[in-house]
Each structure stands twice: as C-alpha cells, then as structure tokens.
ModelCIF file with pLDDT and N, C-alpha, C, O atoms, coordinates in Angstrom:
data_MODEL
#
_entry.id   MODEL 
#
_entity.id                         1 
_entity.type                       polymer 
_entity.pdbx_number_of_molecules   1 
#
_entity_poly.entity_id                      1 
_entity_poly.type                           'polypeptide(L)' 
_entity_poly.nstd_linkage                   no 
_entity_poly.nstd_monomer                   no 
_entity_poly.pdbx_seq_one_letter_code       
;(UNK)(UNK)(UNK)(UNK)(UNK)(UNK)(UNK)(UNK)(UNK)(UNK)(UNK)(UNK)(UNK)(UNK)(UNK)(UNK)
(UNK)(UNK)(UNK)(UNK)(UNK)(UNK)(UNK)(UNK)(UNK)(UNK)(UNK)(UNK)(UNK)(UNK)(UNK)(UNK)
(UNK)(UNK)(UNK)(UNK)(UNK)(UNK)(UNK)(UNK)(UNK)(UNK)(UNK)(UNK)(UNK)(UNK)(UNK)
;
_entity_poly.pdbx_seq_one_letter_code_can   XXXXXXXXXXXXXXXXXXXXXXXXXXXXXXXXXXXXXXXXXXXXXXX 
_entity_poly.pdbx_strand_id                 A 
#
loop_
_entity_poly_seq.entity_id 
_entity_poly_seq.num 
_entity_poly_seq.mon_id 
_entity_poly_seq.hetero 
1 1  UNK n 
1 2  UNK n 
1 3  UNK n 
1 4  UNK n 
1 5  UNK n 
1 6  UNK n 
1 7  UNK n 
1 8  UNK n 
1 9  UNK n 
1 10 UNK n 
1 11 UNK n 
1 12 UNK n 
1 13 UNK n 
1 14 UNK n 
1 15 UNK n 
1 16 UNK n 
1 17 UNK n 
1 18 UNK n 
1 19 UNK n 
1 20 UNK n 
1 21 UNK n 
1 22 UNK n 
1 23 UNK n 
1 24 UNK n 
1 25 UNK n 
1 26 UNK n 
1 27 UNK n 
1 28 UNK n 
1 29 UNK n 
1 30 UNK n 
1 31 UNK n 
1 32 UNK n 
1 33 UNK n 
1 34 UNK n 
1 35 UNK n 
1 36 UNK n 
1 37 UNK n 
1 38 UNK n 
1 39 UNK n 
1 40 UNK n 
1 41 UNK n 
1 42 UNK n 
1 43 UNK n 
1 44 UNK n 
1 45 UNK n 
1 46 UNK n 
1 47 UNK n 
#
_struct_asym.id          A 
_struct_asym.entity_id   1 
#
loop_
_ma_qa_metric.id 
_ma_qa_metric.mode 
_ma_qa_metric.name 
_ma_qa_metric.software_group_id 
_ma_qa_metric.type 
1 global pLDDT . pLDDT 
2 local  pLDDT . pLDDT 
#
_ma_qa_metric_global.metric_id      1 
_ma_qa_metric_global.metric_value   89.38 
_ma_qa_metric_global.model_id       1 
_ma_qa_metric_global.ordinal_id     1 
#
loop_
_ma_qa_metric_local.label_asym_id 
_ma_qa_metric_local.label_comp_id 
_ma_qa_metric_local.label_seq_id 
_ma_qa_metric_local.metric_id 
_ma_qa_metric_local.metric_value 
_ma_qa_metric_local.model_id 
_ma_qa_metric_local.ordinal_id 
A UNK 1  2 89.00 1 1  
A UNK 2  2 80.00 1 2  
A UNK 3  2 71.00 1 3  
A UNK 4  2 63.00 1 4  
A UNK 5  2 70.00 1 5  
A UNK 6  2 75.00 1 6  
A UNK 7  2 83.00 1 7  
A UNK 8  2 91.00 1 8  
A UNK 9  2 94.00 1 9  
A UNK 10 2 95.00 1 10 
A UNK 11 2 96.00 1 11 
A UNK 12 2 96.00 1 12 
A UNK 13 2 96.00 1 13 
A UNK 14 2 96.00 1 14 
A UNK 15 2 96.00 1 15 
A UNK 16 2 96.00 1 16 
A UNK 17 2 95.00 1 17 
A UNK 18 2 94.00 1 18 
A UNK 19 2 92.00 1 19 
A UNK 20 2 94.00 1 20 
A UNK 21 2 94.00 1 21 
A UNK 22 2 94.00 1 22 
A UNK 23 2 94.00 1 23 
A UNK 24 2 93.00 1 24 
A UNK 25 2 92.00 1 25 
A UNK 26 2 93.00 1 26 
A UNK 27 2 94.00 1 27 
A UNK 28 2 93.00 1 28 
A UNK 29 2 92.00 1 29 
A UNK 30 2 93.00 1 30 
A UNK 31 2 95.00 1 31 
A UNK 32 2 94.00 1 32 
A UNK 33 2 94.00 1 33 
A UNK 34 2 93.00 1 34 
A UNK 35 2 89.00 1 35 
A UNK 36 2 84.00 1 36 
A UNK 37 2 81.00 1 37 
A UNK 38 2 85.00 1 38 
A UNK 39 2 89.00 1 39 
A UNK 40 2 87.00 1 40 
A UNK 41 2 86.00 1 41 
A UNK 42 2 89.00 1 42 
A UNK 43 2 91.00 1 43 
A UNK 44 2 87.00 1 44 
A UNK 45 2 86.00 1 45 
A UNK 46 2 89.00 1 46 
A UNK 47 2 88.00 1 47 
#
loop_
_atom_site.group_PDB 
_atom_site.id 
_atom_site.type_symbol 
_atom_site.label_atom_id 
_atom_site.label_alt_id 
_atom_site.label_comp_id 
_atom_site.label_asym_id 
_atom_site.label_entity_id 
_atom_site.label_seq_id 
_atom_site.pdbx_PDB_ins_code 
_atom_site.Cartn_x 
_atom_site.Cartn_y 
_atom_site.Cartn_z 
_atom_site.occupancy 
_atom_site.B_iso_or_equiv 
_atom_site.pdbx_formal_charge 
_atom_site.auth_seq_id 
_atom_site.auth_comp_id 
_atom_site.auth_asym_id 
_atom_site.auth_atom_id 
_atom_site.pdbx_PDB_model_num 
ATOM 1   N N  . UNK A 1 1  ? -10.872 8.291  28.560 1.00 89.00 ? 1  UNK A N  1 
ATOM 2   C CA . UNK A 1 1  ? -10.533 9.369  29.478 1.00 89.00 ? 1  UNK A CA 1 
ATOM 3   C C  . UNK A 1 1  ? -10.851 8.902  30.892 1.00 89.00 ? 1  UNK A C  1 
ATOM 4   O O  . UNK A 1 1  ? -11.709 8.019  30.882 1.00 89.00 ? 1  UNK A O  1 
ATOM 5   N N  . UNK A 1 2  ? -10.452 9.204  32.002 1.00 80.00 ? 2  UNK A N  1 
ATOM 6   C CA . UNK A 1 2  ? -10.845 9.488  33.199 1.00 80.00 ? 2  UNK A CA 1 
ATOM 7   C C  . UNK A 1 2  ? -11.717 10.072 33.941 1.00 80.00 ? 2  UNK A C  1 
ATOM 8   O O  . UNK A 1 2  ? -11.973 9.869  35.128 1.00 80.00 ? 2  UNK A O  1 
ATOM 9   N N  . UNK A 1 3  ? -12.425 11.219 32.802 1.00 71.00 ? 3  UNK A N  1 
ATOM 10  C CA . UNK A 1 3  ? -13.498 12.140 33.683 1.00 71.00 ? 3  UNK A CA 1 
ATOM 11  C C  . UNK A 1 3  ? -14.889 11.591 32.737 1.00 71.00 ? 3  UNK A C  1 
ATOM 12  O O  . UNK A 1 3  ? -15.990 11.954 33.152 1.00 71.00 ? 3  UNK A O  1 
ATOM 13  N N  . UNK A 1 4  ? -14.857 11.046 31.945 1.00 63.00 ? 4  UNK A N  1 
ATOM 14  C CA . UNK A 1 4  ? -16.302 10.926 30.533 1.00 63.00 ? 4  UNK A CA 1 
ATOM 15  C C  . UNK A 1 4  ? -16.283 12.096 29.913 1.00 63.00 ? 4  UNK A C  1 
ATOM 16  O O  . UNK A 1 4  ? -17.370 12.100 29.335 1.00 63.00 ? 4  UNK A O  1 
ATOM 17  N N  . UNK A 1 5  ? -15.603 13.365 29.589 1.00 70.00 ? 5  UNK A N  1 
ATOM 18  C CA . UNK A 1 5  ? -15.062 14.576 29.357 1.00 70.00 ? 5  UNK A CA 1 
ATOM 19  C C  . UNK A 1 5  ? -15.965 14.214 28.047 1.00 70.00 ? 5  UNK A C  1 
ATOM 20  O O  . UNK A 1 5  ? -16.470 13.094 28.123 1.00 70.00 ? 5  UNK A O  1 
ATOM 21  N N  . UNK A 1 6  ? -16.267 14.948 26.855 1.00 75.00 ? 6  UNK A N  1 
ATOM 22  C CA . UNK A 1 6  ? -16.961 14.385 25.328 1.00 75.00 ? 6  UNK A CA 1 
ATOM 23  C C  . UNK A 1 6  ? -16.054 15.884 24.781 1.00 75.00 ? 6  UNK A C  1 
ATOM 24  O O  . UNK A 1 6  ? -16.553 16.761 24.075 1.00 75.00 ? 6  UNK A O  1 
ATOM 25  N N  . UNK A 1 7  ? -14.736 15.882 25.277 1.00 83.00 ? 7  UNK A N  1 
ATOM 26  C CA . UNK A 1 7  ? -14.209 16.907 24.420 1.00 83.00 ? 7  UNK A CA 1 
ATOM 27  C C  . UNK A 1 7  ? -13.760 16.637 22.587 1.00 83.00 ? 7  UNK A C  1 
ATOM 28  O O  . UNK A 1 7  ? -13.517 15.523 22.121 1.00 83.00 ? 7  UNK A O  1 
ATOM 29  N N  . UNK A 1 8  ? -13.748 17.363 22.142 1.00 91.00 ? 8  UNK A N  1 
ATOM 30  C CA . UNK A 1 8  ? -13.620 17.056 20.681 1.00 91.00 ? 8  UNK A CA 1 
ATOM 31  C C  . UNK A 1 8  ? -12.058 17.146 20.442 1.00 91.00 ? 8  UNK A C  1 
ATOM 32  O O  . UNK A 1 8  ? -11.346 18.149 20.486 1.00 91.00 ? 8  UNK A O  1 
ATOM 33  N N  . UNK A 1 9  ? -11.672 15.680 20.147 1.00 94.00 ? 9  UNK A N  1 
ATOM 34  C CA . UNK A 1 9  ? -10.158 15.078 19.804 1.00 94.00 ? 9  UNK A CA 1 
ATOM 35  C C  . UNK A 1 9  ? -9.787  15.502 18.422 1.00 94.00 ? 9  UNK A C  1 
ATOM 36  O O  . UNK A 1 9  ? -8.585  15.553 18.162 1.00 94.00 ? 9  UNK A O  1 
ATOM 37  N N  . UNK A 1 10 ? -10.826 15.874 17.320 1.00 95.00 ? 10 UNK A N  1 
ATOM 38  C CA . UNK A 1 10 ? -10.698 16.153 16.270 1.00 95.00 ? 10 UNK A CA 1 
ATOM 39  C C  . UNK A 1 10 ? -9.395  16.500 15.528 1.00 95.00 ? 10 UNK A C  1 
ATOM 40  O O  . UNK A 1 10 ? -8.624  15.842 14.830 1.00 95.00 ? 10 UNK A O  1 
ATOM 41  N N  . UNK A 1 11 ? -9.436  17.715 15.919 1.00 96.00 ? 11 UNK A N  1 
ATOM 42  C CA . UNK A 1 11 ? -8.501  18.769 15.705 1.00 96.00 ? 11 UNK A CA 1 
ATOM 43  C C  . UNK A 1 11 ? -7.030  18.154 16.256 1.00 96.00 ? 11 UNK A C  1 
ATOM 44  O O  . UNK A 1 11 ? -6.067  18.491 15.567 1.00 96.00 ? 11 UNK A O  1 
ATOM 45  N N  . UNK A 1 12 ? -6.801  17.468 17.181 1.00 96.00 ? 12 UNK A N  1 
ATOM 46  C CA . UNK A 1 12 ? -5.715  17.053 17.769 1.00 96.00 ? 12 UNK A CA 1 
ATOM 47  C C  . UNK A 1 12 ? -5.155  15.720 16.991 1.00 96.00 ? 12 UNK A C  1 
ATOM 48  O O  . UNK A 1 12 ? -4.046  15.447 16.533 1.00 96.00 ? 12 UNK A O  1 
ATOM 49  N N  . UNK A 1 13 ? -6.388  15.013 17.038 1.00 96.00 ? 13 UNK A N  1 
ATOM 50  C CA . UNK A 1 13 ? -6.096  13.827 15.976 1.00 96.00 ? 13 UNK A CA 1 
ATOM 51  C C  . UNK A 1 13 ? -5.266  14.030 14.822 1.00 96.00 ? 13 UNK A C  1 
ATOM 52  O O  . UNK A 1 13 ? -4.341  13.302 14.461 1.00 96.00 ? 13 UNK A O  1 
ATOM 53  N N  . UNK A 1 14 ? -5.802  15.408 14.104 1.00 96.00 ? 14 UNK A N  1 
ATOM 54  C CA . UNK A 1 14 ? -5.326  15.707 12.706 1.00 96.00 ? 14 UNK A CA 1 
ATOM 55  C C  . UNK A 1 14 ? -4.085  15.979 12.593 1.00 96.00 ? 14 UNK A C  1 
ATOM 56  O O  . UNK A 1 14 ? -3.466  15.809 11.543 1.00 96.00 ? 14 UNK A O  1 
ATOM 57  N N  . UNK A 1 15 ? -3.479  16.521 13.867 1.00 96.00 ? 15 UNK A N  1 
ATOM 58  C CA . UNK A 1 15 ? -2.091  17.119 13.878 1.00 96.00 ? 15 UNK A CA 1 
ATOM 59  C C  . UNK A 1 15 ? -1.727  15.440 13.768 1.00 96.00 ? 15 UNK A C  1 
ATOM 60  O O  . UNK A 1 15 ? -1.328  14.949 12.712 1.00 96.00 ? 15 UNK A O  1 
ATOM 61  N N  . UNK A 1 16 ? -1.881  14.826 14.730 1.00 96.00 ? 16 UNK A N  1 
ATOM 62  C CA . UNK A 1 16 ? -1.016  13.530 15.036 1.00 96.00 ? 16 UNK A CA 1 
ATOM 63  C C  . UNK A 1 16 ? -0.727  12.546 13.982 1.00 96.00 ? 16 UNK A C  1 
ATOM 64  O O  . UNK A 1 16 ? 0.190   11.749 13.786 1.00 96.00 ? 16 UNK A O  1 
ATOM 65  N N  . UNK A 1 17 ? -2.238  12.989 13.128 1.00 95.00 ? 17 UNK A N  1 
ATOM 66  C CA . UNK A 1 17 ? -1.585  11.749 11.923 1.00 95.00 ? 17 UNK A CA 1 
ATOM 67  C C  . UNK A 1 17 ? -1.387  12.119 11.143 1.00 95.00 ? 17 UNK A C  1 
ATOM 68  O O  . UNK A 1 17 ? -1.145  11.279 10.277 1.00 95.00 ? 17 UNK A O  1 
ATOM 69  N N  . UNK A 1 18 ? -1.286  13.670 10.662 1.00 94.00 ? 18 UNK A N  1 
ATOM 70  C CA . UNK A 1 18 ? -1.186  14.169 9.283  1.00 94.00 ? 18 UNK A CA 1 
ATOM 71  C C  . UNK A 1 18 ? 0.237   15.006 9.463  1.00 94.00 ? 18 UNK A C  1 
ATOM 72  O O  . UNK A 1 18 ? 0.911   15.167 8.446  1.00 94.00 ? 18 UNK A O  1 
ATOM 73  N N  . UNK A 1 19 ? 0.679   15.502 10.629 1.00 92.00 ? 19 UNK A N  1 
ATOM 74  C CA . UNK A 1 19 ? 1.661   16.470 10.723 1.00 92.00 ? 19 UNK A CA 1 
ATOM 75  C C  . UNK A 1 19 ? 1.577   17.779 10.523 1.00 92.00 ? 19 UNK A C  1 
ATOM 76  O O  . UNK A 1 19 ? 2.477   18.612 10.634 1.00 92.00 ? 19 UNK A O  1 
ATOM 77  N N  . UNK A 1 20 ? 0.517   17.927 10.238 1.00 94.00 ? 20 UNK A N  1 
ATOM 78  C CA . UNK A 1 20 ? -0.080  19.653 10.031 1.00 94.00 ? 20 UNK A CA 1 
ATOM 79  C C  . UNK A 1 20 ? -1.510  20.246 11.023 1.00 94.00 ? 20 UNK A C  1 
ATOM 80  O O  . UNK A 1 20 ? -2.510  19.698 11.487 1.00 94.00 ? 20 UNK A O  1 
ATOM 81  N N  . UNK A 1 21 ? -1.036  21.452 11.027 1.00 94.00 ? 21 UNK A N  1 
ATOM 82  C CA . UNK A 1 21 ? -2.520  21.686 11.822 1.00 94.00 ? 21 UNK A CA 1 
ATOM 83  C C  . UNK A 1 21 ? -3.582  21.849 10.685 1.00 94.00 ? 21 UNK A C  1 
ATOM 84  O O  . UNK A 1 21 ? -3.323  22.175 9.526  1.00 94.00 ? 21 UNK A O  1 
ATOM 85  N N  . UNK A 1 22 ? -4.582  21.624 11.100 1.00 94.00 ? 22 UNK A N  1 
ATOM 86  C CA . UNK A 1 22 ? -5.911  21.941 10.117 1.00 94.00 ? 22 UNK A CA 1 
ATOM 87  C C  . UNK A 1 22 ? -6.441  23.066 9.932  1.00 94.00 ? 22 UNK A C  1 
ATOM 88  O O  . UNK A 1 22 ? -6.310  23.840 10.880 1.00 94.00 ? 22 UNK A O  1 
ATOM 89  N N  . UNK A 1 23 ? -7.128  23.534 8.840  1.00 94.00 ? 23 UNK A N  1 
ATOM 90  C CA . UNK A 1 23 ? -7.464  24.440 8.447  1.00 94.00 ? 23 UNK A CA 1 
ATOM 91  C C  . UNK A 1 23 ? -9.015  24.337 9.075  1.00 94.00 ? 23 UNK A C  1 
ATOM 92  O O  . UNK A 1 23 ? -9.686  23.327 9.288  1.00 94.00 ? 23 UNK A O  1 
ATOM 93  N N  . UNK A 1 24 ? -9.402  26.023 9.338  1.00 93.00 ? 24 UNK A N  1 
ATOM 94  C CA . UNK A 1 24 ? -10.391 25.882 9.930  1.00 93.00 ? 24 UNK A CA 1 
ATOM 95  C C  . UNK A 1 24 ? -11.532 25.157 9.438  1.00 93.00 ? 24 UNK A C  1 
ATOM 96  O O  . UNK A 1 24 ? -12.033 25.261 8.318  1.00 93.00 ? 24 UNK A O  1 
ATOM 97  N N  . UNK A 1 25 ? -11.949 24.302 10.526 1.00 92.00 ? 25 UNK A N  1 
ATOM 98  C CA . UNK A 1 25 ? -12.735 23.142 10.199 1.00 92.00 ? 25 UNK A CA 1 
ATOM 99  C C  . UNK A 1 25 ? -12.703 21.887 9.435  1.00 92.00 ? 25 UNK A C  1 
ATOM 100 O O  . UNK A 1 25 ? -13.489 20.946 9.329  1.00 92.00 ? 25 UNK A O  1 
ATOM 101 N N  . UNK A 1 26 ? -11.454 22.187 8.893  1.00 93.00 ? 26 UNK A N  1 
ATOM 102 C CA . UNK A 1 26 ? -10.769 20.516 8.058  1.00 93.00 ? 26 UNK A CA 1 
ATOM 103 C C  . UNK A 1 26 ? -11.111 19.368 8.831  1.00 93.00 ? 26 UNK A C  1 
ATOM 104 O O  . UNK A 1 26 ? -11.836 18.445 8.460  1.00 93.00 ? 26 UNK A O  1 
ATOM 105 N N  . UNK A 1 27 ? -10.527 19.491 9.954  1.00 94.00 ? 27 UNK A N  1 
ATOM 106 C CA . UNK A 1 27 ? -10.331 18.338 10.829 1.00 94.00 ? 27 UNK A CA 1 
ATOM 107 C C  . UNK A 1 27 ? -11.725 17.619 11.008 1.00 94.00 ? 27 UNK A C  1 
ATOM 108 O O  . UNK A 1 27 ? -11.913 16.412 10.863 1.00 94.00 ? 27 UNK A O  1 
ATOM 109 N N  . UNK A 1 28 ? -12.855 18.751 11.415 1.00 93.00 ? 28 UNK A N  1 
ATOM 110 C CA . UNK A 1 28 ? -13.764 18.026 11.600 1.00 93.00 ? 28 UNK A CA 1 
ATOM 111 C C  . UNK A 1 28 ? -14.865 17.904 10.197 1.00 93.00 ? 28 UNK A C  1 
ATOM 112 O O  . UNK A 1 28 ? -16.086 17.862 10.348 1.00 93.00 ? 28 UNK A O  1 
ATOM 113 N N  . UNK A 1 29 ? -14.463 17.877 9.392  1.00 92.00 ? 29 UNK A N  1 
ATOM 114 C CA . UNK A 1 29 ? -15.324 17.535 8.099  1.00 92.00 ? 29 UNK A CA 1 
ATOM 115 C C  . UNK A 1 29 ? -14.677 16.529 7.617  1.00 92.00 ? 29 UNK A C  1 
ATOM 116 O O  . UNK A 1 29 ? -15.483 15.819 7.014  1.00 92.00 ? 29 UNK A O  1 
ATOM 117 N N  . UNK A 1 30 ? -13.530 16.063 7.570  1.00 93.00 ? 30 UNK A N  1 
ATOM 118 C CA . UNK A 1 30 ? -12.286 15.217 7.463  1.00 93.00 ? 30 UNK A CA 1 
ATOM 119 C C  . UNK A 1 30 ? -12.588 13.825 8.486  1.00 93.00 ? 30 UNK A C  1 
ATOM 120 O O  . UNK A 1 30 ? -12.990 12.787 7.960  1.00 93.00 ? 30 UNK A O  1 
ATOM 121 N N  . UNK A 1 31 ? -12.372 13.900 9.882  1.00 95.00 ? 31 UNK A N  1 
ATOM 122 C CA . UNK A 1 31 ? -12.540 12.726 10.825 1.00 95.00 ? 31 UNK A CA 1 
ATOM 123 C C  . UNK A 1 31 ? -13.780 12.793 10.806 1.00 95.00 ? 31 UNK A C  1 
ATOM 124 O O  . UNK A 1 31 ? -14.514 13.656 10.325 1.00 95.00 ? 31 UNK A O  1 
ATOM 125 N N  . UNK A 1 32 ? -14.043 11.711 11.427 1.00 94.00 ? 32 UNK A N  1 
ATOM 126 C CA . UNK A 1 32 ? -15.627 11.252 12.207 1.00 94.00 ? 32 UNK A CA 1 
ATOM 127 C C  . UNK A 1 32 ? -15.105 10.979 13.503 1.00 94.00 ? 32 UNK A C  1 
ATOM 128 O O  . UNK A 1 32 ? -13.983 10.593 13.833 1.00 94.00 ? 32 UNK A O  1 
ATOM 129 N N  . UNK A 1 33 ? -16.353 11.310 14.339 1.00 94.00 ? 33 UNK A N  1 
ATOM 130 C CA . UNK A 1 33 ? -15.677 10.610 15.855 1.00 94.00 ? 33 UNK A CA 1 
ATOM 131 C C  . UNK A 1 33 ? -17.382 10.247 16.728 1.00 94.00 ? 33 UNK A C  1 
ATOM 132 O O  . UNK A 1 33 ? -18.498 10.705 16.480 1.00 94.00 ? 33 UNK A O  1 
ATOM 133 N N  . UNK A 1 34 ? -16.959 9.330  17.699 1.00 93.00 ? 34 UNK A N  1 
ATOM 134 C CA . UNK A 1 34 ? -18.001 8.397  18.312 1.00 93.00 ? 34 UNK A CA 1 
ATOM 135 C C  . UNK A 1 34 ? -17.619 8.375  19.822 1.00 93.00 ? 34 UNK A C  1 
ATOM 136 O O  . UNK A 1 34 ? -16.430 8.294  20.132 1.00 93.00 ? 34 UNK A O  1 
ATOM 137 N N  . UNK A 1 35 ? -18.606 8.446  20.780 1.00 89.00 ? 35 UNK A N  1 
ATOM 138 C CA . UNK A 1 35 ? -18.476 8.372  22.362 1.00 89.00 ? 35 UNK A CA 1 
ATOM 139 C C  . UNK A 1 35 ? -19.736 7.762  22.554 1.00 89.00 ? 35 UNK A C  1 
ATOM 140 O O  . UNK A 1 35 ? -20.852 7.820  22.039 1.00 89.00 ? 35 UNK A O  1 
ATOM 141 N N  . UNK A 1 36 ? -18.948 6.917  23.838 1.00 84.00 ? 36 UNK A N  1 
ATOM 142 C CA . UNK A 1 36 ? -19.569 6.299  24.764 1.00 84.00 ? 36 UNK A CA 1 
ATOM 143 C C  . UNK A 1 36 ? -20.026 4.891  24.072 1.00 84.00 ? 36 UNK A C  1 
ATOM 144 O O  . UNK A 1 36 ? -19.200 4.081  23.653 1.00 84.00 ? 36 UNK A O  1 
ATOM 145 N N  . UNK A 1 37 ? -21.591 4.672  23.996 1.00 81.00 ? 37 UNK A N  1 
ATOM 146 C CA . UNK A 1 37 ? -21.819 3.232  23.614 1.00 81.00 ? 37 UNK A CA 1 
ATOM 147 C C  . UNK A 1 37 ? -21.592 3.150  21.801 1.00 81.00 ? 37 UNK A C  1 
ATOM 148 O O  . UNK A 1 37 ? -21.415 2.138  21.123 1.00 81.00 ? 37 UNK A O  1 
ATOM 149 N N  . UNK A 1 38 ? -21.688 4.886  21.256 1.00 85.00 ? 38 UNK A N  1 
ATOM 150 C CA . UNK A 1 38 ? -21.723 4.640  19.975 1.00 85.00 ? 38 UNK A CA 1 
ATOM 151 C C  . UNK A 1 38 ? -19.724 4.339  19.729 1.00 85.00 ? 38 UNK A C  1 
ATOM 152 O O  . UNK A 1 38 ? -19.261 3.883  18.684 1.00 85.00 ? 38 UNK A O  1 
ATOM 153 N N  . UNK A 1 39 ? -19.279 4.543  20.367 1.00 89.00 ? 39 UNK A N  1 
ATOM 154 C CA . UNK A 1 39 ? -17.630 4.215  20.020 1.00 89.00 ? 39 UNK A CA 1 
ATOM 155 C C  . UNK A 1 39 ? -17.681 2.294  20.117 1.00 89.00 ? 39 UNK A C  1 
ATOM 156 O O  . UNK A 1 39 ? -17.565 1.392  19.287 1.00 89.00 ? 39 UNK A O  1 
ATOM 157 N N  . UNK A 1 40 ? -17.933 2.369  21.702 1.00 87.00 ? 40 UNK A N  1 
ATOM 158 C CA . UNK A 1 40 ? -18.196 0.833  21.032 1.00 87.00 ? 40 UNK A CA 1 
ATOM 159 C C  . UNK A 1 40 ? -18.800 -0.102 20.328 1.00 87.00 ? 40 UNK A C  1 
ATOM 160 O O  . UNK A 1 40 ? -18.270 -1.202 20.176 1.00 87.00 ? 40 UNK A O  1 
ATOM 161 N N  . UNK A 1 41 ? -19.796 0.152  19.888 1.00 86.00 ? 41 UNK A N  1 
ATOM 162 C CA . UNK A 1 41 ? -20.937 -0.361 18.404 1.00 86.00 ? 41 UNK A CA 1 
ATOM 163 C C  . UNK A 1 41 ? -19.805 -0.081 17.570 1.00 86.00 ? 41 UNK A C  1 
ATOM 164 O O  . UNK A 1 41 ? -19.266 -1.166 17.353 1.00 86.00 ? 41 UNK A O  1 
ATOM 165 N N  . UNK A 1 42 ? -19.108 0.947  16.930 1.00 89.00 ? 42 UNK A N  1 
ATOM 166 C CA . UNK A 1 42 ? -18.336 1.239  16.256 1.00 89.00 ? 42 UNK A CA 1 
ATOM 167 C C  . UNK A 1 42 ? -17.580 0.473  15.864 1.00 89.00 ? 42 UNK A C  1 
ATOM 168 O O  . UNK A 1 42 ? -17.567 0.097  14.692 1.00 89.00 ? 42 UNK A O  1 
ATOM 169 N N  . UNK A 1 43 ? -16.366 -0.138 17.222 1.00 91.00 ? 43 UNK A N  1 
ATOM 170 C CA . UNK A 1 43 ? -15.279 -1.117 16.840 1.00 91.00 ? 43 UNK A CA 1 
ATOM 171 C C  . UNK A 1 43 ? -16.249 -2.469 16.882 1.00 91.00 ? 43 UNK A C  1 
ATOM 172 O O  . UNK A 1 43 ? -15.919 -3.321 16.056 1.00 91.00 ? 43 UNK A O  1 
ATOM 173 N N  . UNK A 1 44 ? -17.334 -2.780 17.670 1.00 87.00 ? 44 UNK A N  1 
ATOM 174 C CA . UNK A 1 44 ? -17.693 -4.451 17.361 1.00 87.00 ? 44 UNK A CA 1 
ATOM 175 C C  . UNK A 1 44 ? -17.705 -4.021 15.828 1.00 87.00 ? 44 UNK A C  1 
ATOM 176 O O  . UNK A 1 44 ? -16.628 -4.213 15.263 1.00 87.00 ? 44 UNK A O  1 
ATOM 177 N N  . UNK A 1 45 ? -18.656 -3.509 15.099 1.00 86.00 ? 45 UNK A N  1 
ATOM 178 C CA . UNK A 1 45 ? -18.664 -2.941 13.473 1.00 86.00 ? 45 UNK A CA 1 
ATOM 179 C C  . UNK A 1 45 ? -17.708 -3.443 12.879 1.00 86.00 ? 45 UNK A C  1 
ATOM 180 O O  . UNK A 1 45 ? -17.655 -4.390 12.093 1.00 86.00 ? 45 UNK A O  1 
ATOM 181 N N  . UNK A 1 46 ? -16.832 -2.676 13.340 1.00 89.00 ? 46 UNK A N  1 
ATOM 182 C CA . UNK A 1 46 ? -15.304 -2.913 12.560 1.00 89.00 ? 46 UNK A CA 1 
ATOM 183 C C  . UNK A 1 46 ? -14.713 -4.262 13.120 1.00 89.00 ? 46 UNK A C  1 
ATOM 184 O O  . UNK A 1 46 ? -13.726 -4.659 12.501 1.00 89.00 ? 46 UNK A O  1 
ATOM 185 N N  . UNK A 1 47 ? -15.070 -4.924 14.017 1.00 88.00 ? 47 UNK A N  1 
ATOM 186 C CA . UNK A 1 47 ? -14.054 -5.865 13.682 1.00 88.00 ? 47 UNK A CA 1 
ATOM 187 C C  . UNK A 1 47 ? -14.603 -6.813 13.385 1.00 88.00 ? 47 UNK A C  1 
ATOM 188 O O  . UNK A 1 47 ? -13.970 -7.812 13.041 1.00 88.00 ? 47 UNK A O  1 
#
C-alpha cells in the first residue's frame, strides 16, 4: 500500500480467488494474512 494502512484484505481476497463472497467470517478463518516485517519473514519462508 501507500499509506502502511493494516486494513484487512481478507474478505476481498476471497471474492478474487474463489468468485463468491464469504460467509460471515469464512474468509477470515479460511486465509491467513501477515504485515509489515512478518509478511516478509513469510515469503523469505516460502521461498
């Protein structure tokens, strides 16, 4: 992002890759999500 905003993508994510909206609270029991230094620990992790 542009601002460091820590808004929750969750819910938006779910539409984008699943094609449906989520049921309340699917999305976030479903994804995991990571900001700031823990996003990047994350991908070194993964790759």
């Amino acid at each position: 992002t542009d601002d460091g905003s820590d808004r929750d993508l969750r819910a938006a994510a779910f539409e984008l890759l699943t094609g449906a909206q989520p049921a309340p609270g699917e999305a976030e029991r479903k994804l995991r999500a990571w900001r700031s230094e823990g996003a990047c620990e994350h991908l070194f992790l993964v790759a």
